[in-house]
N, C-alpha and C. Protein backbone atom coordinates (compact mmCIF):
# COMPACT_ATOMS: atom_id res chain seq x y z
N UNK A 1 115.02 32.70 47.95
CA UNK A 1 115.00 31.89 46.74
C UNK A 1 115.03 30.41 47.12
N UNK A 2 114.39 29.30 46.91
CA UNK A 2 114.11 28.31 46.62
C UNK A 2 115.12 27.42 46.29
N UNK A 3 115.65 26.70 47.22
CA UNK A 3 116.81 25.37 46.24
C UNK A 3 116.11 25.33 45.19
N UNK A 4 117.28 24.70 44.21
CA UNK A 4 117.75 24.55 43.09
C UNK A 4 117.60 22.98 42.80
N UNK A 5 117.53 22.50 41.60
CA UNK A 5 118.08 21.64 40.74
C UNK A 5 119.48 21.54 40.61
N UNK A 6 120.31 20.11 41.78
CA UNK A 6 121.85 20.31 41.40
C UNK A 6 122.11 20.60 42.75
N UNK A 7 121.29 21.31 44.00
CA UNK A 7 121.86 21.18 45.02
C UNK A 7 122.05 20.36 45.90
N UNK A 8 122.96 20.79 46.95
CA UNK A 8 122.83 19.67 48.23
C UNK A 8 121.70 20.25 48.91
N UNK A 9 120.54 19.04 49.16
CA UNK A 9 119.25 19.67 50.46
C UNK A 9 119.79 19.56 51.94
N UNK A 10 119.44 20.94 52.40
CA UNK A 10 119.89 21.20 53.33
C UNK A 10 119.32 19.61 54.60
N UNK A 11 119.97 19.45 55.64
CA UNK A 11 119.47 18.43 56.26
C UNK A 11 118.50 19.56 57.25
N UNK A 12 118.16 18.37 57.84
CA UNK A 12 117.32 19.08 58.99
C UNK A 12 116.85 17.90 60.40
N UNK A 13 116.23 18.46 61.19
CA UNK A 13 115.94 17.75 62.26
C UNK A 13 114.61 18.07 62.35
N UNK A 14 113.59 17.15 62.31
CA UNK A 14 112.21 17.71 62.79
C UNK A 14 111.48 16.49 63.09
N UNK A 15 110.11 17.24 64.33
CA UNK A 15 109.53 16.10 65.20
C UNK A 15 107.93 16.00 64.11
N UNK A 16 107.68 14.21 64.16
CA UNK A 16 106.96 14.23 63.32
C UNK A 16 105.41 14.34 64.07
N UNK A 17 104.15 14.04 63.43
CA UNK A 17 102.84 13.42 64.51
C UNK A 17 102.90 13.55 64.94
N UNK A 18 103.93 11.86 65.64
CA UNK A 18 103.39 10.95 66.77
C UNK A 18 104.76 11.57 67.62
N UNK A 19 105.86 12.84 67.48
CA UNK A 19 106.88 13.16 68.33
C UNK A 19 108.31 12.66 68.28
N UNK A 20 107.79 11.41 67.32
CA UNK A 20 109.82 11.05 66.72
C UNK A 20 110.84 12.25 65.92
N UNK A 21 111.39 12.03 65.78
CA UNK A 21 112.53 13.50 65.71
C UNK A 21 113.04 12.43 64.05
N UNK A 22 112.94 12.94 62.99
CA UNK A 22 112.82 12.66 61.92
C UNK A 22 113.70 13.70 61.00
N UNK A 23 115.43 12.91 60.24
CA UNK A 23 116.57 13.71 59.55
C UNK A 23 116.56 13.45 58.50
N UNK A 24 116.57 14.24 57.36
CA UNK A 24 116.70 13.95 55.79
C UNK A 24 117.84 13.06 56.31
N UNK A 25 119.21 13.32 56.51
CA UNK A 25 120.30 12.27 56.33
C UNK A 25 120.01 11.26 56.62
N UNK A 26 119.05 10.59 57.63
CA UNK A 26 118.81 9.65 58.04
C UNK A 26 118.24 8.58 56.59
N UNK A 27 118.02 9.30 55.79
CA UNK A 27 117.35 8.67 54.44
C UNK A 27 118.65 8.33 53.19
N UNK A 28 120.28 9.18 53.29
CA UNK A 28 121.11 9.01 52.84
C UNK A 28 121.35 7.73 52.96
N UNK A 29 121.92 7.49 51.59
CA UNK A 29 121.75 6.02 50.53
C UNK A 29 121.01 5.16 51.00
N UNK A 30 120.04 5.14 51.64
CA UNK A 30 118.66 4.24 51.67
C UNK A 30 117.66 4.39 50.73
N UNK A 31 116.96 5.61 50.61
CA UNK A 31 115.60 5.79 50.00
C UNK A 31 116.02 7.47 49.68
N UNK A 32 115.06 7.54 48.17
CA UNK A 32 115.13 8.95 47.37
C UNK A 32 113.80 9.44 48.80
N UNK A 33 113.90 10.90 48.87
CA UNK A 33 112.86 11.22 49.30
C UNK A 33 112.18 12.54 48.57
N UNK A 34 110.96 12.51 48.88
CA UNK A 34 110.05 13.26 47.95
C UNK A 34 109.53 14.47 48.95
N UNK A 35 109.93 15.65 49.31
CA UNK A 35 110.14 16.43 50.86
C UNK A 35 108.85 17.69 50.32
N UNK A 36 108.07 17.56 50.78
CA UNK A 36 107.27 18.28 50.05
C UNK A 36 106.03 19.19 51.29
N UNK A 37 106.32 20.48 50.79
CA UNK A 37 106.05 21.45 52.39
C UNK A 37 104.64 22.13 51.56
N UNK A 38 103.79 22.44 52.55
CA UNK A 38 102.76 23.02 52.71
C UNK A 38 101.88 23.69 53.75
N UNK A 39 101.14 24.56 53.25
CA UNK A 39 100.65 25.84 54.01
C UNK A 39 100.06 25.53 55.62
N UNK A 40 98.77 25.00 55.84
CA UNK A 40 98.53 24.49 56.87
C UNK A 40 97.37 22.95 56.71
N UNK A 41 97.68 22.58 57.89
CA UNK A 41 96.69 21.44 57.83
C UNK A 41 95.20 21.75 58.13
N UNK A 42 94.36 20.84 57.95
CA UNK A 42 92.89 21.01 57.90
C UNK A 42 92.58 22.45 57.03
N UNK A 43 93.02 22.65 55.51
CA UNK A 43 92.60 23.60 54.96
C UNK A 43 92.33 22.76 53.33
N UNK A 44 91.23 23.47 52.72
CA UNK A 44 90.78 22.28 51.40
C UNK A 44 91.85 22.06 50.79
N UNK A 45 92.83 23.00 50.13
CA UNK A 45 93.98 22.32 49.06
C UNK A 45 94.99 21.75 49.83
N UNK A 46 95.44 21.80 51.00
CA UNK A 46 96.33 21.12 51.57
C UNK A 46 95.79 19.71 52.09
N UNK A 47 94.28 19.98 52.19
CA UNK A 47 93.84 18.14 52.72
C UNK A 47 93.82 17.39 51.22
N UNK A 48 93.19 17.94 50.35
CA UNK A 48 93.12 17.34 49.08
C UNK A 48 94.49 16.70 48.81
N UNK A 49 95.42 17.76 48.69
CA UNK A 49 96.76 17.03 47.92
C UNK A 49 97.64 15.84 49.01
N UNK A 50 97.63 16.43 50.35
CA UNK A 50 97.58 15.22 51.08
C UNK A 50 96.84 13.79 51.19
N UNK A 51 95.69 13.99 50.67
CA UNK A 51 94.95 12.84 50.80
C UNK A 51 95.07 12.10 49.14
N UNK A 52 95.66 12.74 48.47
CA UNK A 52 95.94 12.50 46.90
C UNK A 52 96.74 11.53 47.37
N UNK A 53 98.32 12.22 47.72
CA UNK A 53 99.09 11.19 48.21
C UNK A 53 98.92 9.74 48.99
N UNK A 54 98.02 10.41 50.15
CA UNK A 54 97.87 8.99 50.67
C UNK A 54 97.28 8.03 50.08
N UNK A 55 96.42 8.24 48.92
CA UNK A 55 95.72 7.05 48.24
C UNK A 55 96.81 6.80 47.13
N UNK A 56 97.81 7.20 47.28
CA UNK A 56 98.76 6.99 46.05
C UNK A 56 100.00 6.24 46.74
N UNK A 57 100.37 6.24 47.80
CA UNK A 57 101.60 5.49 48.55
C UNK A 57 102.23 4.78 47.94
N UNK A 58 101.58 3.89 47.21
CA UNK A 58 102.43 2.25 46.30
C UNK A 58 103.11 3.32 45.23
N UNK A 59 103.11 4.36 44.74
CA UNK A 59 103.82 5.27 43.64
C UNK A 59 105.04 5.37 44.39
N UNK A 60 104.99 5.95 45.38
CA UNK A 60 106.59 6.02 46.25
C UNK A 60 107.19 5.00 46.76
N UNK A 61 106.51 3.92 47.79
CA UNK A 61 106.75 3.05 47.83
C UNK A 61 107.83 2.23 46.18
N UNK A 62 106.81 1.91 45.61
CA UNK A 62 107.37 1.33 44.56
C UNK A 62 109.05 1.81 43.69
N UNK A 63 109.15 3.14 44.50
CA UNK A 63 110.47 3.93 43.98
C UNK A 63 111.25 4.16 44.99
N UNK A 64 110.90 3.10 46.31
CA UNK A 64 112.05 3.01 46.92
C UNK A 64 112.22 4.68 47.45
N UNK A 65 111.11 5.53 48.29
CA UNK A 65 111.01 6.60 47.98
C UNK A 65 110.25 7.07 49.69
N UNK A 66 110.86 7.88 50.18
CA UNK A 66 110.11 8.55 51.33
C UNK A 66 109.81 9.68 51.07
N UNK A 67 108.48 9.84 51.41
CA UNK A 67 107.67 11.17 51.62
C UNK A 67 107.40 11.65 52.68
N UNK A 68 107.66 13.02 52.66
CA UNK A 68 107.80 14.01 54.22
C UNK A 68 106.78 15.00 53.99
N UNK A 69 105.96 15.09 55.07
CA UNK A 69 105.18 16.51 54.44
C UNK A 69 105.67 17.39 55.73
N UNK A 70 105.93 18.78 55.21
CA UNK A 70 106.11 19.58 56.13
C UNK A 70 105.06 20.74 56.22
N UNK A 71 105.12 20.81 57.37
CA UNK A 71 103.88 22.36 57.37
C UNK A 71 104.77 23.31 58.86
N UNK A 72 104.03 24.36 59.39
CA UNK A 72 104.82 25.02 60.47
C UNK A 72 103.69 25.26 61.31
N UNK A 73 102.62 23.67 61.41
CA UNK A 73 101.83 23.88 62.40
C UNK A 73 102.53 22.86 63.27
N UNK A 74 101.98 22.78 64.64
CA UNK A 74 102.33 22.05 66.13
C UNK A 74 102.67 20.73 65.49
N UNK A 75 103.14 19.66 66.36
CA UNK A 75 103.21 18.70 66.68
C UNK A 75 101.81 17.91 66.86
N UNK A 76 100.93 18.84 67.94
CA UNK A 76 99.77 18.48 68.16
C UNK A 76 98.67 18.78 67.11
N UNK A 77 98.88 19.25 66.41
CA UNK A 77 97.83 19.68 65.49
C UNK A 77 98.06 19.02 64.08
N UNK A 78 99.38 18.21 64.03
CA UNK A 78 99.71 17.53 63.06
C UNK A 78 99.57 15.94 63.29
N UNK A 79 98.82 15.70 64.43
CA UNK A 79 98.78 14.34 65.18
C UNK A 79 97.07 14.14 64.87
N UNK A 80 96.73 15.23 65.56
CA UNK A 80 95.23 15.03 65.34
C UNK A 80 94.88 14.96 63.73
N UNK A 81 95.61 16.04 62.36
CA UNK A 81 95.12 15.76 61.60
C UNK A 81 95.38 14.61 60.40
N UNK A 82 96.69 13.84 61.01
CA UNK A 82 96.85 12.42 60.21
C UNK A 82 95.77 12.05 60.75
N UNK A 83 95.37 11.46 62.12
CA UNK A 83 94.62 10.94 62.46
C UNK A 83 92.99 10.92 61.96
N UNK A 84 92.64 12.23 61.19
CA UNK A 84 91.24 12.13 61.20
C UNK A 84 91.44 11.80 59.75
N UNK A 85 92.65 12.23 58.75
CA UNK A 85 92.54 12.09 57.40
C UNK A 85 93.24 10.42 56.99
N UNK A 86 93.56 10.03 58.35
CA UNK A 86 94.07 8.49 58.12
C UNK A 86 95.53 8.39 56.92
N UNK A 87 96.52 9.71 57.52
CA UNK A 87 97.63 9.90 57.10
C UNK A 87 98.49 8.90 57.61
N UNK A 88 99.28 8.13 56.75
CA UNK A 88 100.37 7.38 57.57
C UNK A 88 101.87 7.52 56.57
N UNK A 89 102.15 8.56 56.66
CA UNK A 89 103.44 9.04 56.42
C UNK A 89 103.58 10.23 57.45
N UNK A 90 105.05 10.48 57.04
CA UNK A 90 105.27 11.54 58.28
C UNK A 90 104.83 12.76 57.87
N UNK A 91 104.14 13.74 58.63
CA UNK A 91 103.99 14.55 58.76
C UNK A 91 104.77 15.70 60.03
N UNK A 92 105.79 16.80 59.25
CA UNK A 92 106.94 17.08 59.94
C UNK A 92 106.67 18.34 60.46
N UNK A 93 106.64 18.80 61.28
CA UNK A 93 106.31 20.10 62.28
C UNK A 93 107.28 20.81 62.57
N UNK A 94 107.46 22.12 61.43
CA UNK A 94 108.64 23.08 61.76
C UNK A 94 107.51 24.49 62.41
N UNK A 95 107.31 24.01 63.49
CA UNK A 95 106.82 25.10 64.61
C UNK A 95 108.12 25.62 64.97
N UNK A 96 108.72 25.29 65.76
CA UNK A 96 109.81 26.28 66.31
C UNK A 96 111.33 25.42 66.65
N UNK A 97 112.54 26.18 65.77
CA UNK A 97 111.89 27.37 65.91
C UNK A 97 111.17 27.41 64.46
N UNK A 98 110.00 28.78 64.25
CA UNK A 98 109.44 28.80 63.00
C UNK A 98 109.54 29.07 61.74
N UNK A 99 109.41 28.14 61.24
CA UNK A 99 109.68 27.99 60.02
C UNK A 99 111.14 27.83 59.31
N UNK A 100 112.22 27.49 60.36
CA UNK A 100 113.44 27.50 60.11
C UNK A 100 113.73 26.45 58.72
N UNK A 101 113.26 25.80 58.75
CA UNK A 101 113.49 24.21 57.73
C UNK A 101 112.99 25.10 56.38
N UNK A 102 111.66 25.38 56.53
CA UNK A 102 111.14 26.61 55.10
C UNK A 102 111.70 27.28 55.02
N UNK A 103 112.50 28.17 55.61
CA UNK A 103 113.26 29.18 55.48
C UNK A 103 114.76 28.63 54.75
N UNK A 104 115.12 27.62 54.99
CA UNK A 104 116.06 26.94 54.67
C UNK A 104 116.15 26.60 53.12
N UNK A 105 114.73 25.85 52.57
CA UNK A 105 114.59 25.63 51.66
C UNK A 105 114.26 26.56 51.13
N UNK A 106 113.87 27.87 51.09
CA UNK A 106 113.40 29.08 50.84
C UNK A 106 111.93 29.18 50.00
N UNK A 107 110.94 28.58 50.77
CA UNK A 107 109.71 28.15 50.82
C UNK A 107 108.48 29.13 51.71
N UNK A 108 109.35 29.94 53.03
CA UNK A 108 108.70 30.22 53.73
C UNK A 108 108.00 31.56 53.04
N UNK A 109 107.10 31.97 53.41
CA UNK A 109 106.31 32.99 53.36
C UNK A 109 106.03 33.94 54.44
N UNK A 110 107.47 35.00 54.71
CA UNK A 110 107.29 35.78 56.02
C UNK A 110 106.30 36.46 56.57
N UNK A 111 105.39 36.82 55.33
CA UNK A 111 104.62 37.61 56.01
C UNK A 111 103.05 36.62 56.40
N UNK A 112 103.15 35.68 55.91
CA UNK A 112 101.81 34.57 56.08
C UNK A 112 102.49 33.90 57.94
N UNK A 113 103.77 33.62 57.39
CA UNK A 113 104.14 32.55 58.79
C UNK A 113 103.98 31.32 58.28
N UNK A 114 103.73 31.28 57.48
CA UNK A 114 104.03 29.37 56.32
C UNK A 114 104.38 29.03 55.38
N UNK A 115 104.76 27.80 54.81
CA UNK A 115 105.63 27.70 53.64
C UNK A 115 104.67 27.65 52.96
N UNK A 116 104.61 28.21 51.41
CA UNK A 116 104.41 28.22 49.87
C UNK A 116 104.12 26.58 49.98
N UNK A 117 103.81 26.70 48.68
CA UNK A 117 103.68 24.76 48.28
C UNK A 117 105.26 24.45 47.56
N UNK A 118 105.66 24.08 48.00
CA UNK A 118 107.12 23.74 47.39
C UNK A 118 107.47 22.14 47.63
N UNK A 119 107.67 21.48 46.66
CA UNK A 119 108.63 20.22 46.69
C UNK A 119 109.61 19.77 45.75
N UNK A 120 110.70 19.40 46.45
CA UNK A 120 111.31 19.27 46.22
C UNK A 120 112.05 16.82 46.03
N UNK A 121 112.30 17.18 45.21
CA UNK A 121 112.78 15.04 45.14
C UNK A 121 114.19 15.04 45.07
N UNK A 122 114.53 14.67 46.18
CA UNK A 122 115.90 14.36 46.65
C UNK A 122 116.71 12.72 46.29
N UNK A 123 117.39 12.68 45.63
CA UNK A 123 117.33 11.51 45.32
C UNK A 123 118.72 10.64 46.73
N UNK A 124 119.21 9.48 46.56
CA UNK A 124 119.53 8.83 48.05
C UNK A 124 120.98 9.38 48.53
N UNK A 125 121.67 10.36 47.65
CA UNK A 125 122.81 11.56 47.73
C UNK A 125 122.74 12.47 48.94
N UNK A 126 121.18 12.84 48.40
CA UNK A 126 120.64 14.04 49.08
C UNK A 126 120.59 14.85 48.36
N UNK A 127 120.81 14.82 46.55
CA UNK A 127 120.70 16.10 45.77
C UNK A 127 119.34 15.91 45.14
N UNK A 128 119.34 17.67 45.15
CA UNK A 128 117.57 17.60 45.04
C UNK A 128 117.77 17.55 43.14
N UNK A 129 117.10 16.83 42.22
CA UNK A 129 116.89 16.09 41.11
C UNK A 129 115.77 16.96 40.50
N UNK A 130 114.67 17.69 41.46
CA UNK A 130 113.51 17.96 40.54
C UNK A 130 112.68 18.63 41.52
N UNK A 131 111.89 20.39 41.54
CA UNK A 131 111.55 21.13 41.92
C UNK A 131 110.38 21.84 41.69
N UNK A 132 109.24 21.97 42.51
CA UNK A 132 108.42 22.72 42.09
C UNK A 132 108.04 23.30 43.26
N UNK A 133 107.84 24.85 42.94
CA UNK A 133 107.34 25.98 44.15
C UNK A 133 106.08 26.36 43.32
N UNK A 134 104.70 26.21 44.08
CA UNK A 134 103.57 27.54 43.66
C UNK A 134 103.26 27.56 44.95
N UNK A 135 102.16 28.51 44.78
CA UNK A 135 101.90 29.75 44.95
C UNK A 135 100.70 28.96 46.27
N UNK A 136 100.13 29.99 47.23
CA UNK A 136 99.10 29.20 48.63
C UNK A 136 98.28 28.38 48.01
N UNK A 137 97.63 29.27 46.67
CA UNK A 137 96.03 28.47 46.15
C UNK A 137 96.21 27.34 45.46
N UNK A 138 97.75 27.13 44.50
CA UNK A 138 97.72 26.39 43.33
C UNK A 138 98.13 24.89 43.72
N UNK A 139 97.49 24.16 43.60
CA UNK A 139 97.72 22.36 44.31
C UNK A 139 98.62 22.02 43.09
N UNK A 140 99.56 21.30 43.51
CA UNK A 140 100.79 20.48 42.62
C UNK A 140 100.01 19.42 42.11
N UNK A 141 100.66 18.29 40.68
CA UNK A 141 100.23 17.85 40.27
C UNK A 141 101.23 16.70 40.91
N UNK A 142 100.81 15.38 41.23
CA UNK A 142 100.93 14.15 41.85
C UNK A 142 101.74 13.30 40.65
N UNK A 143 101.48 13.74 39.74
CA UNK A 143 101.96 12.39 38.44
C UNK A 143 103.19 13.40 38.03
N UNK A 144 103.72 14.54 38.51
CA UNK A 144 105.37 14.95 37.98
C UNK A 144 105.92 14.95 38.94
N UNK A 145 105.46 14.57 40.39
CA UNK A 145 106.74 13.63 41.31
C UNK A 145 107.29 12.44 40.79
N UNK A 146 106.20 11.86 40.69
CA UNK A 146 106.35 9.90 39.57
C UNK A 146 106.97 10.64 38.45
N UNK A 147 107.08 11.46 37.70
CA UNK A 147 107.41 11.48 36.46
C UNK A 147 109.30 11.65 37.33
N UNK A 148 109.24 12.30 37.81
CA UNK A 148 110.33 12.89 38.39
C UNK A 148 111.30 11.77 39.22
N UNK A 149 110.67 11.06 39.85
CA UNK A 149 111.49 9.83 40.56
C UNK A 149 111.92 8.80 39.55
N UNK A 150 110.69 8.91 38.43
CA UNK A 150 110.83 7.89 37.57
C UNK A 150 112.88 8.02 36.44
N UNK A 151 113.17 9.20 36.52
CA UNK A 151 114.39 9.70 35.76
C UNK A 151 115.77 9.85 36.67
N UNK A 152 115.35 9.08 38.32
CA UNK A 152 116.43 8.90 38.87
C UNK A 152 117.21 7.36 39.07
């Protein structure tokens, strides 16, 4: 089951891209963050909604707001694909062990080996404020994160 609305988000430790080692706490009372996990990289709905975001940055930015994308491909395979999609947020690599961070948030999908589309908006506490899980095919909508940061 999926955190909740009202919980504490679990912390975590994970290496991003470029290999920095990247902690939700590290974002405690600085910046809300917007932690938002998906299936794999270089696939159409996961480049789309990634690349949604990236042309959208000044939305988070402007809310004082970090965005994490997580997936449970490599390090290396998450380097090459900021790079070709001209990603410059972190992109967080729960390879191994696998899928522990999805599993955490209860996102993962055991029998695929990757997380669901799930995000979650943590506001600068660390309590998650506002939640949405679908399904591999169904792409999230970009304007009820903003709607969502906007009520913290």
């Amino acid at each position: 089951m999926a955190i909740q609305v009202g919980d504490k988000a679990p912390d975590f430790e994970l290496k991003d891209n470029h290999g920095r080692t990247v902690k939700l706490s590290d974002f405690h009372g600085e910046k809300n963050v917007v932690l938002l996990f998906y299936p794999f990289a270089f696939t159409g709905v996961c480049t789309g909604e990634l690349c949604e975001l990236r042309d959208n940055l000044p939305k988070f930015a402007d809310r004082d707001t970090q965005l994490l994308a997580v997936s449970n491909d490599s390090v290396h395979t998450l380097r090459v694909f900021a790079e070709q999609e001209g990603l410059e947020y972190p992109l967080l690599s729960d390879f191994w062990p696998h899928g522990e961070v999805s599993r955490a948030y209860g996102v993962l999908d055991e029998d695929k080996g990757c997380a669901v589309r799930g995000t979650f908006v943590i506001d600068k506490e660390g309590v998650v404020r506002w939640t949405v899980v679908n399904g591999l095919p169904d792409a999230r909508d970009l304007n009820e994160y903003v709607k969502a940061l906007d009520t913290l």
